[in-house]
Protein backbone atom coordinates (compact mmCIF):
# COMPACT_ATOMS: atom_id res chain seq x y z
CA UNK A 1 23.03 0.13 -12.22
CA UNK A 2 22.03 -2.55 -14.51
CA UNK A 3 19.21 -2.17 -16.81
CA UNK A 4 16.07 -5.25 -16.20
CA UNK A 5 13.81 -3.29 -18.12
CA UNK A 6 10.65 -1.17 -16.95
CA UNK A 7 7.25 -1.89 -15.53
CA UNK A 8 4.12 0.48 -16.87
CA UNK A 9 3.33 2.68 -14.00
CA UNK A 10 0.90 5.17 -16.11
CA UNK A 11 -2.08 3.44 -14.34
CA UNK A 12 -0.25 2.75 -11.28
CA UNK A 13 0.15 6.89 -10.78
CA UNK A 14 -3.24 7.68 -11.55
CA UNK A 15 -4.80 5.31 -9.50
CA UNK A 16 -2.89 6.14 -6.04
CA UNK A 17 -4.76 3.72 -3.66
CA UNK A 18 -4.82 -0.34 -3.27
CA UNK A 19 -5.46 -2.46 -0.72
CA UNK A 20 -2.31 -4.77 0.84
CA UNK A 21 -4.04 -8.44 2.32
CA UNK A 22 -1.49 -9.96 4.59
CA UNK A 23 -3.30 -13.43 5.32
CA UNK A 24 -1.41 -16.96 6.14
CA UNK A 25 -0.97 -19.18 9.12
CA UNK A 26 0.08 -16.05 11.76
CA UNK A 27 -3.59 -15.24 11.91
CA UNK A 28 -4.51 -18.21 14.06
CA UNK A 29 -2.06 -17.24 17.16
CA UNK A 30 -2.93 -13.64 15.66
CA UNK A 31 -0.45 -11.55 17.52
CA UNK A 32 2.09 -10.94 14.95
CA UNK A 33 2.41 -11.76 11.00
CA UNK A 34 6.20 -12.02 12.72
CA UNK A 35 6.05 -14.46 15.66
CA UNK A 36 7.74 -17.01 14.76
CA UNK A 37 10.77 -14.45 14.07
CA UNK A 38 9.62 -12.68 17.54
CA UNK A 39 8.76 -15.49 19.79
CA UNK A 40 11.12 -18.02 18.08
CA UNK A 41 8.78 -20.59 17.25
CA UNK A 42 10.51 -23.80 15.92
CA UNK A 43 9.10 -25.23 12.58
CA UNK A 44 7.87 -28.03 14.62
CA UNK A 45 5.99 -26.30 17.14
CA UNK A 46 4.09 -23.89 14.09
CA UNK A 47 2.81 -26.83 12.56
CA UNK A 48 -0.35 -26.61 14.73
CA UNK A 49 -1.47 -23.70 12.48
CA UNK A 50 -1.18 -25.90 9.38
CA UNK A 51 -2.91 -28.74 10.41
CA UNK A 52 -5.65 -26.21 11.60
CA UNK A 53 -6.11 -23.68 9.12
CA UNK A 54 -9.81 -23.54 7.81
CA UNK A 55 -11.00 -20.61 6.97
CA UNK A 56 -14.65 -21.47 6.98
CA UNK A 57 -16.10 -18.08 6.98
CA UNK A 58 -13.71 -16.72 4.18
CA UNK A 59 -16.07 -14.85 1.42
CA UNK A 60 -13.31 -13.18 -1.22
CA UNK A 61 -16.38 -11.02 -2.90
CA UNK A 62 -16.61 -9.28 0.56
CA UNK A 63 -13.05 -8.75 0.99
CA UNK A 64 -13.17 -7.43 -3.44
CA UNK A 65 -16.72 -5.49 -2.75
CA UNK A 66 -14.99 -3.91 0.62
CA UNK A 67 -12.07 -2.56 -1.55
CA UNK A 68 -13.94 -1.66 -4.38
CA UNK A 69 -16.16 0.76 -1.96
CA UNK A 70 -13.37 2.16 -0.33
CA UNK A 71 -11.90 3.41 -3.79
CA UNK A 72 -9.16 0.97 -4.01
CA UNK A 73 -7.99 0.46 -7.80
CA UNK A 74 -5.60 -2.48 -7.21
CA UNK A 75 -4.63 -4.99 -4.39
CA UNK A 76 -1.35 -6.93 -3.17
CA UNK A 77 -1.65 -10.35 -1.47
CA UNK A 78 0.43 -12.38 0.64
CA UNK A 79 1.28 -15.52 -1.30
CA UNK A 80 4.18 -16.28 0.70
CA UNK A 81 5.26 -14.66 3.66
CA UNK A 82 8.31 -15.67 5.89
CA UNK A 83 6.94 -18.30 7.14
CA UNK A 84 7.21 -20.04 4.02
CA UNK A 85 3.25 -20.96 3.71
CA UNK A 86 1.83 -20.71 0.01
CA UNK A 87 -1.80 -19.67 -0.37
CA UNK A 88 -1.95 -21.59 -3.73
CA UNK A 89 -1.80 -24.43 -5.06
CA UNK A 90 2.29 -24.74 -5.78
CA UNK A 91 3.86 -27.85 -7.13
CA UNK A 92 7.68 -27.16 -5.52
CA UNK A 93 6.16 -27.54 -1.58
CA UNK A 94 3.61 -29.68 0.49
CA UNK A 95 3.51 -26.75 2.61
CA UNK A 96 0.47 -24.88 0.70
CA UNK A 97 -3.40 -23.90 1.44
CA UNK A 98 -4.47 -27.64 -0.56
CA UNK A 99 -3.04 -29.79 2.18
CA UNK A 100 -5.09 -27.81 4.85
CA UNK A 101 -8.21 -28.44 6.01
CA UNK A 102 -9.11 -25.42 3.45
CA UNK A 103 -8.32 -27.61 0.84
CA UNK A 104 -8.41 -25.26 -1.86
CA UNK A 105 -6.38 -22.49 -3.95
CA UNK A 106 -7.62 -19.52 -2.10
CA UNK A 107 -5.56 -16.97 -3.85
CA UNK A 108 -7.37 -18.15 -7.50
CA UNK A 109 -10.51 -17.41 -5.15
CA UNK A 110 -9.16 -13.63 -4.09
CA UNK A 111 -7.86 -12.84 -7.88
CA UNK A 112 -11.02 -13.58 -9.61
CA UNK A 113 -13.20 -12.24 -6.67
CA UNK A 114 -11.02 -9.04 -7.24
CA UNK A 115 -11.21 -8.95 -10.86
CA UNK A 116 -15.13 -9.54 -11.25
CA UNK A 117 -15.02 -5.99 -9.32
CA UNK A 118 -12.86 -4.41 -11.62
CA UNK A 119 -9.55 -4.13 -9.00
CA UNK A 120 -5.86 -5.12 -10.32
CA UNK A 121 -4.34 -7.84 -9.10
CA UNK A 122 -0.83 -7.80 -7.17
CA UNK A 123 1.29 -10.44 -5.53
CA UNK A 124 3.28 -10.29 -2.76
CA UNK A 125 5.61 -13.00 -2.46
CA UNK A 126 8.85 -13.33 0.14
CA UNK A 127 11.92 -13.29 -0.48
CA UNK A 128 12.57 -15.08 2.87
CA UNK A 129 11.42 -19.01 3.88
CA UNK A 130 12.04 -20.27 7.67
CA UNK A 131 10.18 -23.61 6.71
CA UNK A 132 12.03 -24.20 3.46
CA UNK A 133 14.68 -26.90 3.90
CA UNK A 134 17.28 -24.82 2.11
CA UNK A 135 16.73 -21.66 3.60
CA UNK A 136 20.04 -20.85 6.17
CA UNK A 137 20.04 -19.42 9.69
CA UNK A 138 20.95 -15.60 9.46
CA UNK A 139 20.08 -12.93 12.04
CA UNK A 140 16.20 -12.83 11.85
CA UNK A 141 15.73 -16.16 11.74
CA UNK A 142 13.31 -17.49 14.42
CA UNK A 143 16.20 -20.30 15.37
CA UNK A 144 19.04 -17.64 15.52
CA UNK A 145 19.52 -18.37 19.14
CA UNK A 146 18.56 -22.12 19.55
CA UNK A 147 20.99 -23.63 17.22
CA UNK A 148 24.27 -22.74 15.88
CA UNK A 149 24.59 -22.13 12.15
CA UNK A 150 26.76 -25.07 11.16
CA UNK A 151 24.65 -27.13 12.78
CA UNK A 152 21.38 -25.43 11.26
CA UNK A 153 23.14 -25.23 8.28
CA UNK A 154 24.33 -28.72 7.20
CA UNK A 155 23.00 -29.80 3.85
CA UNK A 156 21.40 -26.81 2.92
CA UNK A 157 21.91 -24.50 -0.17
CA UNK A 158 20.51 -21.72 -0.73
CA UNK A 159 20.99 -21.72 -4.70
CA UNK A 160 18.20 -24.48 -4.30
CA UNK A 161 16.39 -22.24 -2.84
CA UNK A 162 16.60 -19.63 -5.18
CA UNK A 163 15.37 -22.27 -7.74
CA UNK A 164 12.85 -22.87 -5.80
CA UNK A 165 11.80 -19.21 -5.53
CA UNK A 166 12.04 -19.13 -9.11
CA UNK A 167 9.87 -22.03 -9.82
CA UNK A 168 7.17 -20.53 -7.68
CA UNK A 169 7.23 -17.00 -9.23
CA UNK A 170 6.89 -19.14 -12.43
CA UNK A 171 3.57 -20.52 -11.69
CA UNK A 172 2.41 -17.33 -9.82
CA UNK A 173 3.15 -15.31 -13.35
CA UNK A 174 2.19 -17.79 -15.78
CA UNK A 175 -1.13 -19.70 -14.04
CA UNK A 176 -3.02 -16.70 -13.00
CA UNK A 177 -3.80 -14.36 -15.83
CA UNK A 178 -2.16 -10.85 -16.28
CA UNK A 179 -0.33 -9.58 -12.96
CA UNK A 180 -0.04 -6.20 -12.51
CA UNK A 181 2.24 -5.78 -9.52
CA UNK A 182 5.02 -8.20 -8.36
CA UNK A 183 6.04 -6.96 -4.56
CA UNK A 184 9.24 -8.99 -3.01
CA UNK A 185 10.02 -8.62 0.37
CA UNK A 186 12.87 -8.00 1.76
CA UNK A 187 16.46 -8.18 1.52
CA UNK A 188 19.24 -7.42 4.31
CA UNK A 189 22.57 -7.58 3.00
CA UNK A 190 25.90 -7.56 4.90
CA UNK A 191 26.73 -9.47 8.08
CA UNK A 192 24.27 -12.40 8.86
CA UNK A 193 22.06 -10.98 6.12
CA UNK A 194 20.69 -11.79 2.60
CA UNK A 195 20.81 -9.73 -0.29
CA UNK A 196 20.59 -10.15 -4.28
CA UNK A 197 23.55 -12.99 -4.61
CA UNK A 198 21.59 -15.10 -1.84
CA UNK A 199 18.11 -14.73 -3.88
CA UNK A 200 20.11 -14.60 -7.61
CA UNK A 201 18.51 -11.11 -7.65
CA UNK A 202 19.61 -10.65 -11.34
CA UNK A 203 18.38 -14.11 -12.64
CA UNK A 204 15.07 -13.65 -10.85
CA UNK A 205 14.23 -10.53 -12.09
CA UNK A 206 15.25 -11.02 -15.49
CA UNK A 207 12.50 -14.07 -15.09
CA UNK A 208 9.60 -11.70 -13.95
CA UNK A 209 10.17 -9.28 -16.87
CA UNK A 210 10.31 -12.54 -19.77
CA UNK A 211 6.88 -13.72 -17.84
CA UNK A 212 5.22 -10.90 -17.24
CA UNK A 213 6.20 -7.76 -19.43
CA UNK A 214 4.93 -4.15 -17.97
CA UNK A 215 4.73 -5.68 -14.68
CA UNK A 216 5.58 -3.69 -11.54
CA UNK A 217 8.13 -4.32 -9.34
CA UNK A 218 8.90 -3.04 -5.96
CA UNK A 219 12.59 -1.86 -5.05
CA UNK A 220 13.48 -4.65 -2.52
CA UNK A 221 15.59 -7.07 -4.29
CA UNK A 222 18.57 -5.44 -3.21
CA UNK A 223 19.70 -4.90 -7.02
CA UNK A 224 19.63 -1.14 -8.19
CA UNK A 225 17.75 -0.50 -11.29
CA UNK A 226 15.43 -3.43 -11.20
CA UNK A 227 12.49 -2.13 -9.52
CA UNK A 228 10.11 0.45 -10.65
CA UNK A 229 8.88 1.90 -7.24
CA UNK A 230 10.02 2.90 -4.06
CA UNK A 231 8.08 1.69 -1.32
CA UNK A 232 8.31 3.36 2.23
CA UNK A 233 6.55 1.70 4.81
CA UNK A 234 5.18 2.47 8.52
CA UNK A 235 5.99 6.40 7.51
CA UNK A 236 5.00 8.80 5.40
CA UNK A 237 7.73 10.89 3.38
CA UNK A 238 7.74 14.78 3.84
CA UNK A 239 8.62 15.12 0.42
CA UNK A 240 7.97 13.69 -3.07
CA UNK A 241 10.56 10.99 -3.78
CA UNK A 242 13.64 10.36 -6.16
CA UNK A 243 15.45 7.64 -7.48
CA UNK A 244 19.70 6.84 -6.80
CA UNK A 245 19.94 9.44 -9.38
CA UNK A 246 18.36 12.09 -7.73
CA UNK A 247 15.27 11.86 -10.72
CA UNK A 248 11.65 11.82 -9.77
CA UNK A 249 10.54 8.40 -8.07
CA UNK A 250 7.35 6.55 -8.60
CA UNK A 251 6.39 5.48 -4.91
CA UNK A 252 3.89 3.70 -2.57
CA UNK A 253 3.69 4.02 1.11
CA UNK A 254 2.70 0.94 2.82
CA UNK A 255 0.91 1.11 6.00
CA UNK A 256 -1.68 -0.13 8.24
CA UNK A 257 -4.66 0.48 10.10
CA UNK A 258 -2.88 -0.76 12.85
CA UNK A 259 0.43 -1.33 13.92
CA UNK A 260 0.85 -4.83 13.17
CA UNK A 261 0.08 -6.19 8.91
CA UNK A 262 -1.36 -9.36 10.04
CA UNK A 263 -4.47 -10.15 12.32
CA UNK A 264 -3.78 -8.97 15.53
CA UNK A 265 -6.88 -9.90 18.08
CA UNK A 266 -5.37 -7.87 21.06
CA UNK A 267 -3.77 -4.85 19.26
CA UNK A 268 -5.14 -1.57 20.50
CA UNK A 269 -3.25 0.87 18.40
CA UNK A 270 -5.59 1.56 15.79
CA UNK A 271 -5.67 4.90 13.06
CA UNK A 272 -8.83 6.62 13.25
CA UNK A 273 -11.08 7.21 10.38
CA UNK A 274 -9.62 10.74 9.73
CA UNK A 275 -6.13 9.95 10.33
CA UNK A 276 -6.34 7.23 7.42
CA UNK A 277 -7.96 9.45 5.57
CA UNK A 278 -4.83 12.01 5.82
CA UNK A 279 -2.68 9.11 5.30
CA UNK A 280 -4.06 8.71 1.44
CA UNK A 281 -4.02 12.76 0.97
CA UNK A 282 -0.30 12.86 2.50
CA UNK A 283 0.80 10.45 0.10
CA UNK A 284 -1.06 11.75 -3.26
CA UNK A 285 0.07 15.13 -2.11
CA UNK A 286 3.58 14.40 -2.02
CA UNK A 287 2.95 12.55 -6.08
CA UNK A 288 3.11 9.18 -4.37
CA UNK A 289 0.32 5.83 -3.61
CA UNK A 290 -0.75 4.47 -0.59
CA UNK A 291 -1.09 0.64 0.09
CA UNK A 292 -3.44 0.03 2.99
CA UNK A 293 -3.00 -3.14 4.84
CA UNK A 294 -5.76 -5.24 6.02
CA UNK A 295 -5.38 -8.75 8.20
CA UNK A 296 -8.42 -10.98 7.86
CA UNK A 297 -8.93 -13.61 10.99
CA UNK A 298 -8.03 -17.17 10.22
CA UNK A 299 -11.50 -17.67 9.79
CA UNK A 300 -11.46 -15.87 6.21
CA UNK A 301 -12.85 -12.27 7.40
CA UNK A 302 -11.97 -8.73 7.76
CA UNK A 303 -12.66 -8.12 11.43
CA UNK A 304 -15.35 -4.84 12.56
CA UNK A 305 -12.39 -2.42 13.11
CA UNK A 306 -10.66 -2.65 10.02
CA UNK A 307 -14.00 -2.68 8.01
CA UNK A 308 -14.91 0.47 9.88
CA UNK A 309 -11.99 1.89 8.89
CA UNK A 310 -12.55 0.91 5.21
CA UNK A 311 -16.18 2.07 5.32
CA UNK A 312 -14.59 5.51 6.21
CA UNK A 313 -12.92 5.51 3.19
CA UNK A 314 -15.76 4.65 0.95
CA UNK A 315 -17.68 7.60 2.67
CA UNK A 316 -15.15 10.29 2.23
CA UNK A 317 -14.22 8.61 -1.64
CA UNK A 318 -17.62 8.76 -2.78
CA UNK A 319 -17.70 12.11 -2.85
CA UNK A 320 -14.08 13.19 -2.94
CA UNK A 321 -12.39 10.81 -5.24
CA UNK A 322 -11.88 13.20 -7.85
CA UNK A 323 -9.07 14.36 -5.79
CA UNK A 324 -7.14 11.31 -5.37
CA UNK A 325 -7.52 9.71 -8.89
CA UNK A 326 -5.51 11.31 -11.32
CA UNK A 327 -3.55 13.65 -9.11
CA UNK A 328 0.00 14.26 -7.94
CA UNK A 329 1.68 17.12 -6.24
CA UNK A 330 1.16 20.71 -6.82
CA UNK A 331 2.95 22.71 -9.11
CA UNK A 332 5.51 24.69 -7.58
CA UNK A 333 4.66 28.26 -6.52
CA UNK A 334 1.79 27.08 -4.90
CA UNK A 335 2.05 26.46 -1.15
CA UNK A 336 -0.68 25.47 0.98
CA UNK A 337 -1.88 27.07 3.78
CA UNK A 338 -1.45 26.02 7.28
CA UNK A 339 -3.18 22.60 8.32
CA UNK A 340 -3.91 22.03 4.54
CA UNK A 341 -2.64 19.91 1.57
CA UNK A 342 -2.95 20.28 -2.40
CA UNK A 343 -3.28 17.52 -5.07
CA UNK A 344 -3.27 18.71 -8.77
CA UNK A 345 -4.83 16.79 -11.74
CA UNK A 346 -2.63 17.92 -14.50
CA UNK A 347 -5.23 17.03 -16.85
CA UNK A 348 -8.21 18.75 -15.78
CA UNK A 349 -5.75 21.40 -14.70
CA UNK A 350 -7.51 21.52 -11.21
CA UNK A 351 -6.00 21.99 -8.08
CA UNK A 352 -7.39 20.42 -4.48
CA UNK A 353 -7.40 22.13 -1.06
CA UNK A 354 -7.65 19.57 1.50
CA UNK A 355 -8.55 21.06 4.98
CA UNK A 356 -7.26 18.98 7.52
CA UNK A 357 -8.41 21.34 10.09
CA UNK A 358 -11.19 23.50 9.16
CA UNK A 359 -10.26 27.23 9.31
CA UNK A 360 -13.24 30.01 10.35
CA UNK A 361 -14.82 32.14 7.79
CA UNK A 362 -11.49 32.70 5.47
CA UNK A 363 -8.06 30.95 4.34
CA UNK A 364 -5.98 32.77 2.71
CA UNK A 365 -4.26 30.66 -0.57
CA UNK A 366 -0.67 32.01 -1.73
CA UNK A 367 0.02 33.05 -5.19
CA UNK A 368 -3.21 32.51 -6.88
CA UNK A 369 -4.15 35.60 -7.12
CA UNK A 370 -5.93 35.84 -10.16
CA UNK A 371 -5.57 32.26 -11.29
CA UNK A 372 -8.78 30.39 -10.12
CA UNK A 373 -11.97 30.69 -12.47
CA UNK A 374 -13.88 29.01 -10.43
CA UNK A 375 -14.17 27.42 -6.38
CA UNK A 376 -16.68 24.88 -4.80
CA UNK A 377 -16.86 22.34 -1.81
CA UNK A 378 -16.10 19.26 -3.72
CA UNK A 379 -18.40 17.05 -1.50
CA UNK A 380 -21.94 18.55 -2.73
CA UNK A 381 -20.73 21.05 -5.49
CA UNK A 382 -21.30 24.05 -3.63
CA UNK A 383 -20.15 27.38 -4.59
CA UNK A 384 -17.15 28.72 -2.21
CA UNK A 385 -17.05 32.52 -2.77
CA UNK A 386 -13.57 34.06 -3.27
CA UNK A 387 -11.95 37.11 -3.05
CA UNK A 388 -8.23 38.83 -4.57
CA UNK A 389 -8.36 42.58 -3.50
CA UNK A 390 -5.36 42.96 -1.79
CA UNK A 391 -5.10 44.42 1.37
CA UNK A 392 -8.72 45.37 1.14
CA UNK A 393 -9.81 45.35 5.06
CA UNK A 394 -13.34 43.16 4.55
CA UNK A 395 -16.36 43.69 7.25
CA UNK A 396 -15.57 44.41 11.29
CA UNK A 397 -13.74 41.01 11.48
CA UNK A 398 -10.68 43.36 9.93
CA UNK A 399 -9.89 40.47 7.59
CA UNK A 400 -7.52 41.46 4.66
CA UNK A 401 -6.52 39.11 1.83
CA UNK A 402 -2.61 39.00 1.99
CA UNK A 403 -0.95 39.98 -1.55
CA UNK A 404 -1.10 37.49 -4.09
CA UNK A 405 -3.14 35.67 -2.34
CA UNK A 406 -7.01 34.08 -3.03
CA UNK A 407 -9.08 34.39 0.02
CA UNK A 408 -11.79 32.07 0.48
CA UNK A 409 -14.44 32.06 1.95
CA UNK A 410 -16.16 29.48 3.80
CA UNK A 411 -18.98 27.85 5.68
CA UNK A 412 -19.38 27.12 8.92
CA UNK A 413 -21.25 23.94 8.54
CA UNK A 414 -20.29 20.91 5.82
CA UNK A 415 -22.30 18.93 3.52
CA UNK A 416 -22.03 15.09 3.91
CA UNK A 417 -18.27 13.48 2.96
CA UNK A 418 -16.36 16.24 4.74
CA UNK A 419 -14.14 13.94 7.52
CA UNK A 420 -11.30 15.82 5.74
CA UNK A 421 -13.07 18.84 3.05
CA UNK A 422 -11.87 19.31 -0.18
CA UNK A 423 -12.34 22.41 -2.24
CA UNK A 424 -11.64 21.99 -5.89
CA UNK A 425 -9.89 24.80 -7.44
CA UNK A 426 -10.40 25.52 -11.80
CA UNK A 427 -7.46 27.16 -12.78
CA UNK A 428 -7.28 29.63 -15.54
């Protein structure tokens, strides 16, 4: 494993939740940030969406002011995805945001809309091109099965491209201010694939670091050791993760509100408010981030489902947030109860019970017995009364508090911000 040197995750781990943006030319047929891959769309027959994108109603401070609200510390953006458009204004292709009728550098619009409310900036950027003239047929390619590969093939080189991938990060690193996260996307190695010799994985990263020192990296150039998180996506880990050396893992599920990353007009498979909610506490719990995608229309805004969704967020964070920033797993010892998940903040040393179903009267909490000073509903400060006698049989409802355990006990009705409660735990 080679050593490219180390991104600073200390923020990264206390801040747990950004927003992913996947935005480009696939929002105009919106059915797929993939259909030219799925539907095998020649270059050709794409180049409607070019000549057509104009994003008329796009307003960057809504999409900033939406993540901001929601609690989201940081974003990533599509500045490239596979189907080789650039949302900026590069030098190395024609086929960019300035030649559309946008006309502009829309990603300088999203970074400083982003910064003026105080959120990190991240770029996404792939590692795969199926306009680029260098770019070879492989297996995912949207003209796998219209062309043969020699044919395809003649006259192009992929170390060009990798230049040319290098030349872009260049200007993405060096023209936009401080980046904080750098996420590539995605290598396949082995037969009809691409992995780190076809991108130059170890020239390329070596380039980020120079550019942009204390950056993070994702794990996806196919070159062990260069990345600085591992990044799950479309599932949740059981588990906290760990590295090819069995060590601790700094990690970030991606997911999305839906099944699909970009706009997707006819989708019907949409999270609801809770379950998204119990997406971000899964992944805290377990000591990792979660990266929530969002899809804006081609006309520059996030539609009403995915803002509801976001609004959800911003309910449940304004009170509750104290749970997610700054925490990680558990300490071990501590189990939670049925239906229920902990997050810790080491340096408050307090512990959060998050009820995904809420239990009647009393829930029993392993091993902490003597170890909590102090319990209230974190949404509106309210007192939770406890109990440690063990064994003790409490009122005609025979309920006993199991040894070792804290019984709490609890309201029938919740305050305001409870989608999922949280009671906040001060340890002794």
């Amino acid at each position: 494993m080679g050593n490219y040197g180390k991104g600073d995750t200390a923020w990264f781990t206390h801040d747990r939740f950004g927003m992913f943006i996947h935005w480009g030319l696939y929002s105009m047929p919106a059915r797929h940030e993939w259909i030219r891959h799925t539907e095998e769309i020649s270059d050709g027959d794409y180049r409607i969406y070019f000549d057509l994108f104009d994003p008329d109603l796009f307003d960057p401070k809504a999409w900033a002011r939406a993540a901001r609200e929601a609690g989201m510390k940081y974003f990533v953006i599509t500045t490239k995805h596979h189907e080789g458009f650039c949302l900026w204004d590069t030098k190395y292709t024609d086929y960019k945001v300035t030649n559309t009728p946008a006309g502009r550098d829309l990603l300088r619009e999203v970074v400083d809309a982003c910064r003026a409310e105080g959120i990190r900036v991240g770029f996404y950027y792939s590692l795969i091109d199926w306009h680029h003239p260098d770019f070879t047929l492989d297996k995912i390619h949207p003209m796998r099965n219209k062309i043969s590969a020699g044919k395809f093939n003649k006259g192009r080189d992929m170390k060009r491209y990798a230049k040319y991938m290098r030349d872009q990060v260049t200007e993405l690193l060096t023209n936009y201010g401080r980046i904080d996260v750098l996420w590539f996307d995605f290598s396949y190695p082995g037969e009809n694939g691409k992995g780190h010799l076809d991108w130059e994985s170890e020239e390329l990263i070596r380039l980020v670091r120079k550019l942009q020192p204390g950056i993070i990296v994702d794990n996806r150039l196919d070159l062990p050791g260069s990345g600085d998180i591992l990044t799950p996506e479309q599932f949740t880990p059981d588990q906290g993760m760990v590295d090819e050396e069995g060590n601790p893992a700094v990690w970030e599920g991606c997911q999305t509100f839906s099944g699909s990353w970009g706009y997707f007009r006819d989708e019907t498979s949409w999270k609801s408010i809770k379950m998204c909610i119990e997406m971000l506490v899964n992944h805290v719990s377990r000591g990792g981030n979660l990266l929530m995608n969002v899809g804006p229309t081609s006309r520059g805004y996030i539609d009403a489902r995915a803002m509801e969704r976001l609004a959800g967020y911003a309910d449940w964070m304004k009170y509750n947030s104290r749970s997610i920033y700054g925490c990680g797993a558990a300490p071990a010892g501590f189990p939670a109860p049925p239906d229920c998940r902990y997050t810790y903040n080491p340096e408050t040393n307090r512990l959060y019970l998050h009820c995904f179903a809420w239990p009647f009267k009393h829930v029993h909490l392993p091993n902490l017995a003597g170890k909590v000073k102090y319990a209230q509903l974190l949404a509106d400060g309210s007192e939770i009364r406890r109990r440690e006698a063990a064994n003790e049989v409490h009122s005609n409802l025979n309920s006993t508090t199991p040894d070792n355990a804290l019984t709490l006990e609890l309201p029938v009705l919740l305050p305001q911000g409870t989608e999922v409660p949280v009671i906040e735990l001060f340890l002794k």
